[in-house]
PDB file of N, CA and C in Angstrom:
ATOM      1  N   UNK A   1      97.209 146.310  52.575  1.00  0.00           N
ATOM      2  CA  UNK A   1      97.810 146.426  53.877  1.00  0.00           C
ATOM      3  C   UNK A   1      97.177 147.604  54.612  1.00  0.00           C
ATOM      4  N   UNK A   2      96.995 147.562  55.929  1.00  0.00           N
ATOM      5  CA  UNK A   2      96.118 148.578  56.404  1.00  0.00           C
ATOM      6  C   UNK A   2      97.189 148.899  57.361  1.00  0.00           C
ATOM      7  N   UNK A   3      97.027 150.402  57.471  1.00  0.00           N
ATOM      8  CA  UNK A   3      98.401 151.260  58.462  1.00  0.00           C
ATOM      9  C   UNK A   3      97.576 151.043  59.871  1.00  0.00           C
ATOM     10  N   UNK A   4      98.113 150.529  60.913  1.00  0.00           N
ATOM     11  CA  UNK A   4      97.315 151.275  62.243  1.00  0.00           C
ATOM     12  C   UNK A   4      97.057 152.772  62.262  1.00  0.00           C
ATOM     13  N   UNK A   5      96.397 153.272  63.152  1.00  0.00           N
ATOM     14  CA  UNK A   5      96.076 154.858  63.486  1.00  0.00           C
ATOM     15  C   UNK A   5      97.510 155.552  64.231  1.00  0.00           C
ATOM     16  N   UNK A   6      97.962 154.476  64.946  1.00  0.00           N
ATOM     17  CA  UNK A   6      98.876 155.026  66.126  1.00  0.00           C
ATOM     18  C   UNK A   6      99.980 154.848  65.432  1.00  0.00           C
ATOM     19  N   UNK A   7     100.749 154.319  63.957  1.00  0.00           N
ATOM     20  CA  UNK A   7     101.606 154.458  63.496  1.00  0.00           C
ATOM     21  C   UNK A   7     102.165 155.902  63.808  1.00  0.00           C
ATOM     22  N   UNK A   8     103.492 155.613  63.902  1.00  0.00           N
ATOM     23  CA  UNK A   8     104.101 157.541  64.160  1.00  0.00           C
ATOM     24  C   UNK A   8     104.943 157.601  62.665  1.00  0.00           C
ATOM     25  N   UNK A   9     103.704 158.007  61.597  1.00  0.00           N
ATOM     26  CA  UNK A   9     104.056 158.473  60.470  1.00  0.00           C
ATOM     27  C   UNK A   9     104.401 159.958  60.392  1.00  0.00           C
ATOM     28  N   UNK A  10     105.579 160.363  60.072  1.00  0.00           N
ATOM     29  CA  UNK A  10     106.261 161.661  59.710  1.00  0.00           C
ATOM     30  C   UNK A  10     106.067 162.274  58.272  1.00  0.00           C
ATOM     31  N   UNK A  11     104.691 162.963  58.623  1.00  0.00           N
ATOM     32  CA  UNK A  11     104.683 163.619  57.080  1.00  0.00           C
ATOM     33  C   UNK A  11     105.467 164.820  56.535  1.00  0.00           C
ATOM     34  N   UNK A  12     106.248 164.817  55.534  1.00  0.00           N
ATOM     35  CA  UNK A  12     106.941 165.821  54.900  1.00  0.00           C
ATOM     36  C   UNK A  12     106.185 166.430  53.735  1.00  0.00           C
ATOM     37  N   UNK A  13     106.099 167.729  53.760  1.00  0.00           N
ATOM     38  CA  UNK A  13     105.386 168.129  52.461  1.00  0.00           C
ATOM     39  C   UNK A  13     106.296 168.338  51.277  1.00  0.00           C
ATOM     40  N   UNK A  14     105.653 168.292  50.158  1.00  0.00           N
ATOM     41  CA  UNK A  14     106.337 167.828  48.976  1.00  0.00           C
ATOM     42  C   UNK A  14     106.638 169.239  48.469  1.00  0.00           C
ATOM     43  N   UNK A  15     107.957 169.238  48.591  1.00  0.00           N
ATOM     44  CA  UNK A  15     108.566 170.915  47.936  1.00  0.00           C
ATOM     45  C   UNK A  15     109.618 170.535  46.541  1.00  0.00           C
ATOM     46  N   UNK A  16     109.361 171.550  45.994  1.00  0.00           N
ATOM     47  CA  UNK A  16     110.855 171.598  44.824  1.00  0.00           C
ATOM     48  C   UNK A  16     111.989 171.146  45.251  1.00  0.00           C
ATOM     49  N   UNK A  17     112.664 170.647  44.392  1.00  0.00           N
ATOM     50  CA  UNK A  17     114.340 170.342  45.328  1.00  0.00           C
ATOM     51  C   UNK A  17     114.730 171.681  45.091  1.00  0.00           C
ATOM     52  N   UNK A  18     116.171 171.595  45.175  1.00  0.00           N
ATOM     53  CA  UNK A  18     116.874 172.325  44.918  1.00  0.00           C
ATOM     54  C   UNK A  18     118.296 172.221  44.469  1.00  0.00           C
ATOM     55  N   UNK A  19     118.571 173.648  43.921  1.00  0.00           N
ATOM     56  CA  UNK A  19     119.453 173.365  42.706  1.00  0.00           C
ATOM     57  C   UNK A  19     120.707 172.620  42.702  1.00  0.00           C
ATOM     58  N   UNK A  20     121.152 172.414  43.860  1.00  0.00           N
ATOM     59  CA  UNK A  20     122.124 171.507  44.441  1.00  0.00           C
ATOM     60  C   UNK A  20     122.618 169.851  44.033  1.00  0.00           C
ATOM     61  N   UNK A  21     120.855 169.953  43.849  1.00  0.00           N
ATOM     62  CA  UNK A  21     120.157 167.991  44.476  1.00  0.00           C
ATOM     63  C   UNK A  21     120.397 167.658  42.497  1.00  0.00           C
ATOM     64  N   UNK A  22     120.535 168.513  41.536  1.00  0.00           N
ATOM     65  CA  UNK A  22     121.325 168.415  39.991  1.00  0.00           C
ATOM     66  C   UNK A  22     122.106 168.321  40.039  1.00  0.00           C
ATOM     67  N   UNK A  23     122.886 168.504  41.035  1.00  0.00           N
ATOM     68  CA  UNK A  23     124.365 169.226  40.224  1.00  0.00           C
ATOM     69  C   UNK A  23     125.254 168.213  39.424  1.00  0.00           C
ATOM     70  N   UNK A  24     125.200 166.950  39.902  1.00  0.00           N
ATOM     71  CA  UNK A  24     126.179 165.615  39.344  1.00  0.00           C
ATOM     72  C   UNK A  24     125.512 165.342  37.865  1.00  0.00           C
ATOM     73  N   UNK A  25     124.173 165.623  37.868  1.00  0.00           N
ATOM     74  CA  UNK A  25     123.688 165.466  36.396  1.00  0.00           C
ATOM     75  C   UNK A  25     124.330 166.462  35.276  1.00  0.00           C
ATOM     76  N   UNK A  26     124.592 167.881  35.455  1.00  0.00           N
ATOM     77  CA  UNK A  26     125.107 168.856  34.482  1.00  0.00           C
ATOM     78  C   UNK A  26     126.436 168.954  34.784  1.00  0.00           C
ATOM     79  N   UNK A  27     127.134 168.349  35.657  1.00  0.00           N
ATOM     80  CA  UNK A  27     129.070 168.211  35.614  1.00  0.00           C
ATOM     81  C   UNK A  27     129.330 167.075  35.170  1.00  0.00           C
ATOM     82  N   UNK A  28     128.356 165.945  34.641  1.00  0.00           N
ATOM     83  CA  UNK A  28     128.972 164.492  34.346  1.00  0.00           C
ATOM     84  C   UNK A  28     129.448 164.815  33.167  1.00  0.00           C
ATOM     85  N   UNK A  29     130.048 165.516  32.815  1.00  0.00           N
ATOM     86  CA  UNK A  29     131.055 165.424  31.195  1.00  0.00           C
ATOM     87  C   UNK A  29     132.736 164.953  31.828  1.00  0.00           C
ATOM     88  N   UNK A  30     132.859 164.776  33.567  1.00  0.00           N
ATOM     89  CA  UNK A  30     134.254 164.985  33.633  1.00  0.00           C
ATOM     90  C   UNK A  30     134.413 163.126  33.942  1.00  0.00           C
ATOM     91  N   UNK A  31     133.311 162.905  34.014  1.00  0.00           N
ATOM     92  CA  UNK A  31     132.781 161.062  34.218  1.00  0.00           C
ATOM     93  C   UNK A  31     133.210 160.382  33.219  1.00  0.00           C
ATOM     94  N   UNK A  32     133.260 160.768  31.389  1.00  0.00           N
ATOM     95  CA  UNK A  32     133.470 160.352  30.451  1.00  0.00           C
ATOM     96  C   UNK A  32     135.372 160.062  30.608  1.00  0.00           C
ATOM     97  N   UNK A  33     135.581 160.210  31.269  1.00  0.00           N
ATOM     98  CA  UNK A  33     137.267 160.292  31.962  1.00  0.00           C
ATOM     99  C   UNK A  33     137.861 160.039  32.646  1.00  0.00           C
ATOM    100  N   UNK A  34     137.416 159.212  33.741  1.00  0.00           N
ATOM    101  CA  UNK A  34     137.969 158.839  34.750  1.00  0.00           C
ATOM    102  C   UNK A  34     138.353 156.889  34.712  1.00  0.00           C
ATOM    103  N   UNK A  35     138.946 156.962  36.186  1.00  0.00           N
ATOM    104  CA  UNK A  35     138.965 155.811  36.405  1.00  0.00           C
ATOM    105  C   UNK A  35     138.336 154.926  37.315  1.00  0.00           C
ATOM    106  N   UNK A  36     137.695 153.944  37.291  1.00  0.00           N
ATOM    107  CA  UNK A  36     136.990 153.399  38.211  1.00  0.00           C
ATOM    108  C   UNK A  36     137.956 151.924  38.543  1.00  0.00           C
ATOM    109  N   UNK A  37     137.522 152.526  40.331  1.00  0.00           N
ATOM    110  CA  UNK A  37     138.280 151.600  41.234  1.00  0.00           C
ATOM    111  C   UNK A  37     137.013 150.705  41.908  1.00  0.00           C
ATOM    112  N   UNK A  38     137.122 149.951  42.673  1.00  0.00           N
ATOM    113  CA  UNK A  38     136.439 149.668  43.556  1.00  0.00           C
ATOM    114  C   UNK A  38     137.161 149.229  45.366  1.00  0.00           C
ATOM    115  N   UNK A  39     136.037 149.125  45.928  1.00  0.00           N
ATOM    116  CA  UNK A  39     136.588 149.147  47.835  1.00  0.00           C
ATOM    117  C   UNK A  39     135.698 147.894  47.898  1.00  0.00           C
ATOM    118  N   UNK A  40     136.155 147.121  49.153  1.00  0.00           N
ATOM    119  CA  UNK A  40     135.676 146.319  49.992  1.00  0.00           C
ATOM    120  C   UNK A  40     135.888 146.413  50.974  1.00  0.00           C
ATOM    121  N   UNK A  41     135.122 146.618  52.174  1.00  0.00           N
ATOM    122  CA  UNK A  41     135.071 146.789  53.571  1.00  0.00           C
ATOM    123  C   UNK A  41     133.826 145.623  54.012  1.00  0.00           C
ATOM    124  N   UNK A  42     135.060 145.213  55.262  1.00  0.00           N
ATOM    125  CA  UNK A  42     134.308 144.411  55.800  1.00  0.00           C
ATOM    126  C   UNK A  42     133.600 144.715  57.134  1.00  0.00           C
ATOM    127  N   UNK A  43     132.272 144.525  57.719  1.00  0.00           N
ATOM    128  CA  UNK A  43     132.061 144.654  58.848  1.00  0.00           C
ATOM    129  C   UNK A  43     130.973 144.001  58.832  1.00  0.00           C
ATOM    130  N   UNK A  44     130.532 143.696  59.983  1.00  0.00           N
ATOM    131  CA  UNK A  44     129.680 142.119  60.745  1.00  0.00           C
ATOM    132  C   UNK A  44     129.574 141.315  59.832  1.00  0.00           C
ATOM    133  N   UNK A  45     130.920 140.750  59.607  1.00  0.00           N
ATOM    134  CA  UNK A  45     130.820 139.640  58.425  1.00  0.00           C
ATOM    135  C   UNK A  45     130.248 139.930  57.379  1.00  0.00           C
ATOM    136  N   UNK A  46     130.202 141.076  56.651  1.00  0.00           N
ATOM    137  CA  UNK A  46     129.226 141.493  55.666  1.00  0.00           C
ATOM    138  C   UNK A  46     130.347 141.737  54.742  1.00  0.00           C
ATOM    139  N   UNK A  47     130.503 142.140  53.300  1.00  0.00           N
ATOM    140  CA  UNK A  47     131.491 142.524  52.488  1.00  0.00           C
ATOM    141  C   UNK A  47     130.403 143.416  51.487  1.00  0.00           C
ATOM    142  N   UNK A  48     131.422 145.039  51.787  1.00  0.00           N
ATOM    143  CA  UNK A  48     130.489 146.076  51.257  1.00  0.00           C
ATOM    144  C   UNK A  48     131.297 146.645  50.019  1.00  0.00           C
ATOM    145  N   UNK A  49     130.193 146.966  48.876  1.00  0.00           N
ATOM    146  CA  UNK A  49     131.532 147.179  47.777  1.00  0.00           C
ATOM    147  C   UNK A  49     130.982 148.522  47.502  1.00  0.00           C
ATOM    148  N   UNK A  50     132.158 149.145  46.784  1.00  0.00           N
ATOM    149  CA  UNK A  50     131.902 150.640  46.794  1.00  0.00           C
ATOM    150  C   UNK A  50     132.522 150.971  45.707  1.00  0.00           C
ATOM    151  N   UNK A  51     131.918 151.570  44.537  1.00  0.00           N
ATOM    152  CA  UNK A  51     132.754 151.725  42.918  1.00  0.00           C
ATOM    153  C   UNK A  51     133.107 153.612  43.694  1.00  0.00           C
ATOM    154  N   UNK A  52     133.857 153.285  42.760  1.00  0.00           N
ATOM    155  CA  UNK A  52     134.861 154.885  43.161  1.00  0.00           C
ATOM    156  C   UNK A  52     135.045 155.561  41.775  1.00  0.00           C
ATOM    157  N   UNK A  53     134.747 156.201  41.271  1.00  0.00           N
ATOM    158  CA  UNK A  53     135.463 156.957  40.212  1.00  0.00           C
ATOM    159  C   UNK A  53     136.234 158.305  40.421  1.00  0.00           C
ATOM    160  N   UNK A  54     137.608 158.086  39.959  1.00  0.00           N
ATOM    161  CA  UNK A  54     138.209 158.939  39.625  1.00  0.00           C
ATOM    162  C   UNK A  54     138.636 160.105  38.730  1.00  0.00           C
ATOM    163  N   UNK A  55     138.522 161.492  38.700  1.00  0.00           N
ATOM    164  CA  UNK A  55     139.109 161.918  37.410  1.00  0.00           C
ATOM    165  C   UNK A  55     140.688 161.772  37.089  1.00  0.00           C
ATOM    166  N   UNK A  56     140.550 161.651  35.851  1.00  0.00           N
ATOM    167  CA  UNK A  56     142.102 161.427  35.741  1.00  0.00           C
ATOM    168  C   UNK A  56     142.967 163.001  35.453  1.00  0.00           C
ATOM    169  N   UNK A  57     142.198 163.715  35.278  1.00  0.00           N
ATOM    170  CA  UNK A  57     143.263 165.163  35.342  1.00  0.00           C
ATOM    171  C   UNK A  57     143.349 166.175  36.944  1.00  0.00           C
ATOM    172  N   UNK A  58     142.413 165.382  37.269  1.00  0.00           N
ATOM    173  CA  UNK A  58     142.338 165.734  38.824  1.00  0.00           C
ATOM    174  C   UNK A  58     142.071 164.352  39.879  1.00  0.00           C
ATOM    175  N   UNK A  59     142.794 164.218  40.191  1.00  0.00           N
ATOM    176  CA  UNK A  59     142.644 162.807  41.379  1.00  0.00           C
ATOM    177  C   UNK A  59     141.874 163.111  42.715  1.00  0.00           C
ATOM    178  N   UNK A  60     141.781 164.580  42.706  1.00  0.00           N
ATOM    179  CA  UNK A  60     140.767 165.006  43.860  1.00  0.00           C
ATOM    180  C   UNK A  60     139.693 165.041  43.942  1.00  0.00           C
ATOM    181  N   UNK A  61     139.383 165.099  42.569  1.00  0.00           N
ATOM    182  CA  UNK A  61     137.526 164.956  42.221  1.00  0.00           C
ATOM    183  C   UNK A  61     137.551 163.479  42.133  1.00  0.00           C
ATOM    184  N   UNK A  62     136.539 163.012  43.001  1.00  0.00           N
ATOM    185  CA  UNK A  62     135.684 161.720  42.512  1.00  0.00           C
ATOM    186  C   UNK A  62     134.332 161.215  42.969  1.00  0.00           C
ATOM    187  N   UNK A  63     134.046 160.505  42.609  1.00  0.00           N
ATOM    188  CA  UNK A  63     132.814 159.736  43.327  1.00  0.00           C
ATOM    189  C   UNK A  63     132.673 158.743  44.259  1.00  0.00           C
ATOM    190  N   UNK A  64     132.304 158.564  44.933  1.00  0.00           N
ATOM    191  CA  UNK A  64     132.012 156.703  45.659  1.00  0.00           C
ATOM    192  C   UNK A  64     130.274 156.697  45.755  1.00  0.00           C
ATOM    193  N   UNK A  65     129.872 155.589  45.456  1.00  0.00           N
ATOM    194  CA  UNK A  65     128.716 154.725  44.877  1.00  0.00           C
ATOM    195  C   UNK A  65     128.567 153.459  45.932  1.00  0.00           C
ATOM    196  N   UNK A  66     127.817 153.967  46.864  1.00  0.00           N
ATOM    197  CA  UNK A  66     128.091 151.972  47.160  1.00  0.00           C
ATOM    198  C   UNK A  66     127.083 151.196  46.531  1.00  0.00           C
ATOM    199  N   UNK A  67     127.320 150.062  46.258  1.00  0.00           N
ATOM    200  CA  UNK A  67     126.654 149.123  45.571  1.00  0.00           C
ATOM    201  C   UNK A  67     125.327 148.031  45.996  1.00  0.00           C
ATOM    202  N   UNK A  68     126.522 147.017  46.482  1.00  0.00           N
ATOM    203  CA  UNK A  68     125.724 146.237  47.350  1.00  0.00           C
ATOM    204  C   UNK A  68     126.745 145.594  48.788  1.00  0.00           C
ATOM    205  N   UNK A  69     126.042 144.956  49.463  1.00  0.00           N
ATOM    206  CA  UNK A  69     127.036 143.909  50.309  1.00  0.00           C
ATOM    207  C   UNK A  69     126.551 142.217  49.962  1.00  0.00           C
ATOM    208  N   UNK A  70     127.562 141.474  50.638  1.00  0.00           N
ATOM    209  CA  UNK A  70     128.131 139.939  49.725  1.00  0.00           C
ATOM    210  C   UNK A  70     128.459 139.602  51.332  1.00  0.00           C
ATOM    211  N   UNK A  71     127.787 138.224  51.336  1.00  0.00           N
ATOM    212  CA  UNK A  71     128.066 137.550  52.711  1.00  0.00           C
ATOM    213  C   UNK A  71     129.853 137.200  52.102  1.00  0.00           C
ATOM    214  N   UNK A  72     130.404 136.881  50.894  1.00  0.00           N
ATOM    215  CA  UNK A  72     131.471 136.019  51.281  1.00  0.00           C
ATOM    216  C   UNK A  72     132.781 137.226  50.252  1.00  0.00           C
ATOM    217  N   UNK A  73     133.784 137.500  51.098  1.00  0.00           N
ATOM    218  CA  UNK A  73     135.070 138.056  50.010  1.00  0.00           C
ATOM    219  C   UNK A  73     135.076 137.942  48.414  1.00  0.00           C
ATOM    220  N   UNK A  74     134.790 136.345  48.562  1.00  0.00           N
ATOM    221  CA  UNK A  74     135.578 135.938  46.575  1.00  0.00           C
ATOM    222  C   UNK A  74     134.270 136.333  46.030  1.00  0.00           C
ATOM    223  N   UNK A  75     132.806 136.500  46.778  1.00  0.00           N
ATOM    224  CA  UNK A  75     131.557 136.519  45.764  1.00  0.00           C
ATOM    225  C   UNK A  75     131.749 138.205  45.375  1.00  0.00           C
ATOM    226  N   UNK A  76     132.026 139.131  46.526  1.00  0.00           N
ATOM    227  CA  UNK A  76     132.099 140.830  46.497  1.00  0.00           C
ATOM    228  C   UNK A  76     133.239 140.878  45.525  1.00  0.00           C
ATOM    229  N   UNK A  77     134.324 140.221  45.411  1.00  0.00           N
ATOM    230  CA  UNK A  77     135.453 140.231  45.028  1.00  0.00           C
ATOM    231  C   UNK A  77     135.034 140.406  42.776  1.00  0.00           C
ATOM    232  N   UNK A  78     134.081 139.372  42.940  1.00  0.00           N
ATOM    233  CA  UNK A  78     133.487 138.389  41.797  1.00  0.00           C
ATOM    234  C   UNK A  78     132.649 139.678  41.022  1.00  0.00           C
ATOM    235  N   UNK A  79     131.764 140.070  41.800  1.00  0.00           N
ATOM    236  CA  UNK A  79     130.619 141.333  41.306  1.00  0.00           C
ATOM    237  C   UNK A  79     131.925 142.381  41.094  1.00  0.00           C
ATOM    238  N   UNK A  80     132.335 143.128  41.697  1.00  0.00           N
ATOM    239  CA  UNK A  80     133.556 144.384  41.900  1.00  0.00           C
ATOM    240  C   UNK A  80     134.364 144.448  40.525  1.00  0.00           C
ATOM    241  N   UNK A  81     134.727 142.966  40.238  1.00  0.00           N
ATOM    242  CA  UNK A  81     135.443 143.299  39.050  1.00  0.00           C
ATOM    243  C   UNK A  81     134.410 143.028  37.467  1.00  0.00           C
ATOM    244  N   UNK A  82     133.540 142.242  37.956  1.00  0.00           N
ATOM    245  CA  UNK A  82     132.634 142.652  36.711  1.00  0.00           C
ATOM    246  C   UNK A  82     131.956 143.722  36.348  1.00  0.00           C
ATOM    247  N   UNK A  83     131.137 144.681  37.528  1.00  0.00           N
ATOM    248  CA  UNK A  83     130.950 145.899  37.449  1.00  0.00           C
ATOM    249  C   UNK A  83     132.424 146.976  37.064  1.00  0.00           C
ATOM    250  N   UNK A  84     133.167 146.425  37.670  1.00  0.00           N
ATOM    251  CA  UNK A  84     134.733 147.889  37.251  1.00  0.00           C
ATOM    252  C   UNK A  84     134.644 147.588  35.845  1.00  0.00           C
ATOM    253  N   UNK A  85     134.508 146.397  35.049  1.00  0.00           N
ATOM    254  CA  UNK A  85     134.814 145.960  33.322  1.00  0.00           C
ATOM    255  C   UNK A  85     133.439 146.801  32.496  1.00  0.00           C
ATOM    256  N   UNK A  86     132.647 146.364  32.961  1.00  0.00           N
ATOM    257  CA  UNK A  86     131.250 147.250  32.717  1.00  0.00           C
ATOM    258  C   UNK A  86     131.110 148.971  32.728  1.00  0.00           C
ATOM    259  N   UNK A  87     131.564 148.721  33.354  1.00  0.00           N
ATOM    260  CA  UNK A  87     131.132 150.346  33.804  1.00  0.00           C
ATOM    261  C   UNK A  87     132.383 151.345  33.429  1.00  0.00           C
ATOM    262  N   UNK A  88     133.491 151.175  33.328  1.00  0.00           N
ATOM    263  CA  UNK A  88     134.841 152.015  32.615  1.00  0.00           C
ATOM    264  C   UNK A  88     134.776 152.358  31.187  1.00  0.00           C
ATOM    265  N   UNK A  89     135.010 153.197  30.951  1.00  0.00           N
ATOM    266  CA  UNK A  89     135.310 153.688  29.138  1.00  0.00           C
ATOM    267  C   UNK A  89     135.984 153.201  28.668  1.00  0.00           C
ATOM    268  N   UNK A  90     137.049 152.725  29.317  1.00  0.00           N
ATOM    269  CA  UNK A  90     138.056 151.838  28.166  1.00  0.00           C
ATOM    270  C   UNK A  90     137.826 150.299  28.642  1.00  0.00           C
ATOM    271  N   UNK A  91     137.940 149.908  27.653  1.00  0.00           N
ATOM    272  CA  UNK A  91     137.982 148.249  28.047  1.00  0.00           C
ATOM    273  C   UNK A  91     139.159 147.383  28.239  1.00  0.00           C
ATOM    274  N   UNK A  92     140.162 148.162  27.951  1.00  0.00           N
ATOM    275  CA  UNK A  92     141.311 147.175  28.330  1.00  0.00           C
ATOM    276  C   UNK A  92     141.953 147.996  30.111  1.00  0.00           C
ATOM    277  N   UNK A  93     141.502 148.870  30.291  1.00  0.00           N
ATOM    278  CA  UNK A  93     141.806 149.544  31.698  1.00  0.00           C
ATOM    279  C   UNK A  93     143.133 150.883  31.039  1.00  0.00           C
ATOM    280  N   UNK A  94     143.444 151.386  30.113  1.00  0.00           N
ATOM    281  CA  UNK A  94     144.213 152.157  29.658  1.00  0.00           C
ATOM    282  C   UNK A  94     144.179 153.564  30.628  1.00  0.00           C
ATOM    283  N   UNK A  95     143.186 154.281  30.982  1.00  0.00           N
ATOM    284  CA  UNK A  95     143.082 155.597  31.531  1.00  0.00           C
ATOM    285  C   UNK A  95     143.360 155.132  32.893  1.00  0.00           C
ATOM    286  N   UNK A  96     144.779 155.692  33.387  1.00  0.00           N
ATOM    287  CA  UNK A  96     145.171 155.806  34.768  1.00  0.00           C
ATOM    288  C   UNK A  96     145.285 157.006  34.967  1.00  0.00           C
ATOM    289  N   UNK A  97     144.985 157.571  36.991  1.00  0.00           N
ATOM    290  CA  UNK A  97     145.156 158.390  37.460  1.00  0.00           C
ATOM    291  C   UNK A  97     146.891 158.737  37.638  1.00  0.00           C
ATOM    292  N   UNK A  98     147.298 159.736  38.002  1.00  0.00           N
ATOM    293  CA  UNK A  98     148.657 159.714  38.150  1.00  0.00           C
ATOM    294  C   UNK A  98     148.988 159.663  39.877  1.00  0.00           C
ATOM    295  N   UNK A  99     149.381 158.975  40.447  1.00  0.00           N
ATOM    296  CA  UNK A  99     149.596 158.345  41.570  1.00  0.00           C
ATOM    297  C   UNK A  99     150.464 159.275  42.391  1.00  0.00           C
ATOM    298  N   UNK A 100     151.393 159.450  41.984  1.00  0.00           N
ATOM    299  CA  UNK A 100     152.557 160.697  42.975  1.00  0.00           C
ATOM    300  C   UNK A 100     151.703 162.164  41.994  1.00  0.00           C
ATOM    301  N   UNK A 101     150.476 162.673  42.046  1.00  0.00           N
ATOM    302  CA  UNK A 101     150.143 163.622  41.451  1.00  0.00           C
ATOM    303  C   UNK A 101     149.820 164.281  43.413  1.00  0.00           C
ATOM    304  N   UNK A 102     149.665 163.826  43.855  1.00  0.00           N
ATOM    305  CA  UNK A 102     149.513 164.632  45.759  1.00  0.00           C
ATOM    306  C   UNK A 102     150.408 164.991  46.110  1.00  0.00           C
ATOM    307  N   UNK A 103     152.282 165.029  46.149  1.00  0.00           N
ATOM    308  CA  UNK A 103     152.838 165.226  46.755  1.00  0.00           C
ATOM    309  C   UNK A 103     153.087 165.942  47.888  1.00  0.00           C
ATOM    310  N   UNK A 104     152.458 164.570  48.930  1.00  0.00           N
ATOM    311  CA  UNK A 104     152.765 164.738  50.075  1.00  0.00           C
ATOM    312  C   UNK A 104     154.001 164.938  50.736  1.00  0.00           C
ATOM    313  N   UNK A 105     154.419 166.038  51.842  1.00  0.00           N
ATOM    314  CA  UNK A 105     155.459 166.156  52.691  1.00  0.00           C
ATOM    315  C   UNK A 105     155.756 165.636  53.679  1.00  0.00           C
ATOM    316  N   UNK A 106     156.924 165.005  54.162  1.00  0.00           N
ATOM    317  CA  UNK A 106     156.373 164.185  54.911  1.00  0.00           C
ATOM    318  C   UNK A 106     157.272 164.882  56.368  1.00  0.00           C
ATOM    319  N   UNK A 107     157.832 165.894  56.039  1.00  0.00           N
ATOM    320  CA  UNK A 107     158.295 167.036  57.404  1.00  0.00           C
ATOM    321  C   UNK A 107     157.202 167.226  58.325  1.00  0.00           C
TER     322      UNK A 107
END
């Protein structure tokens, strides 16, 4: 494939990352623990799925991952729960977050 000349290519020079751009690699010990949910959002007819993990001793820490998008509900619906079975530590779904662990006020 040959680039034209007049392409408006943006060259970036190649630097170290930084120590930041690790950080999820040397805290994943709290990953071995959580719970994974998943989302579906819909927009321009598209169905977007998004795995979520939760910790379960903290419900404030988590992740979201999006995955892929699915022209139809039951197909996103279909992938979502085979990836949540896959991808969780327990296999029967045993590790739950604790749900009233936010107590919100509602004054």
């Amino acid at each position: 494939m040959r680039i034209p000349a007049d392409f408006p290519y943006q060259h970036t020079p190649e630097i170290p990352g930084e120590d930041q751009d690790m950080k999820i690699l040397r805290e994943d010990k709290w990953l071995m623990n959580t719970e994974v949910r998943y989302q579906l959002v819909e927009r321009r007819s598209q169905w977007h799925l998004t795995m979520i993990y939760i910790a379960i001793d903290n419900p404030l820490k988590l992740i979201c991952r999006k995955i892929d998008t699915y022209n139809s509900e039951k197909k996103a619906k279909t992938f979502a729960e085979i990836m949540m079975r896959g991808i969780r530590k327990d296999a029967r779904g045993t590790l739950k977050t604790n749900r009233d662990g936010f107590h919100f006020c509602d004054n």
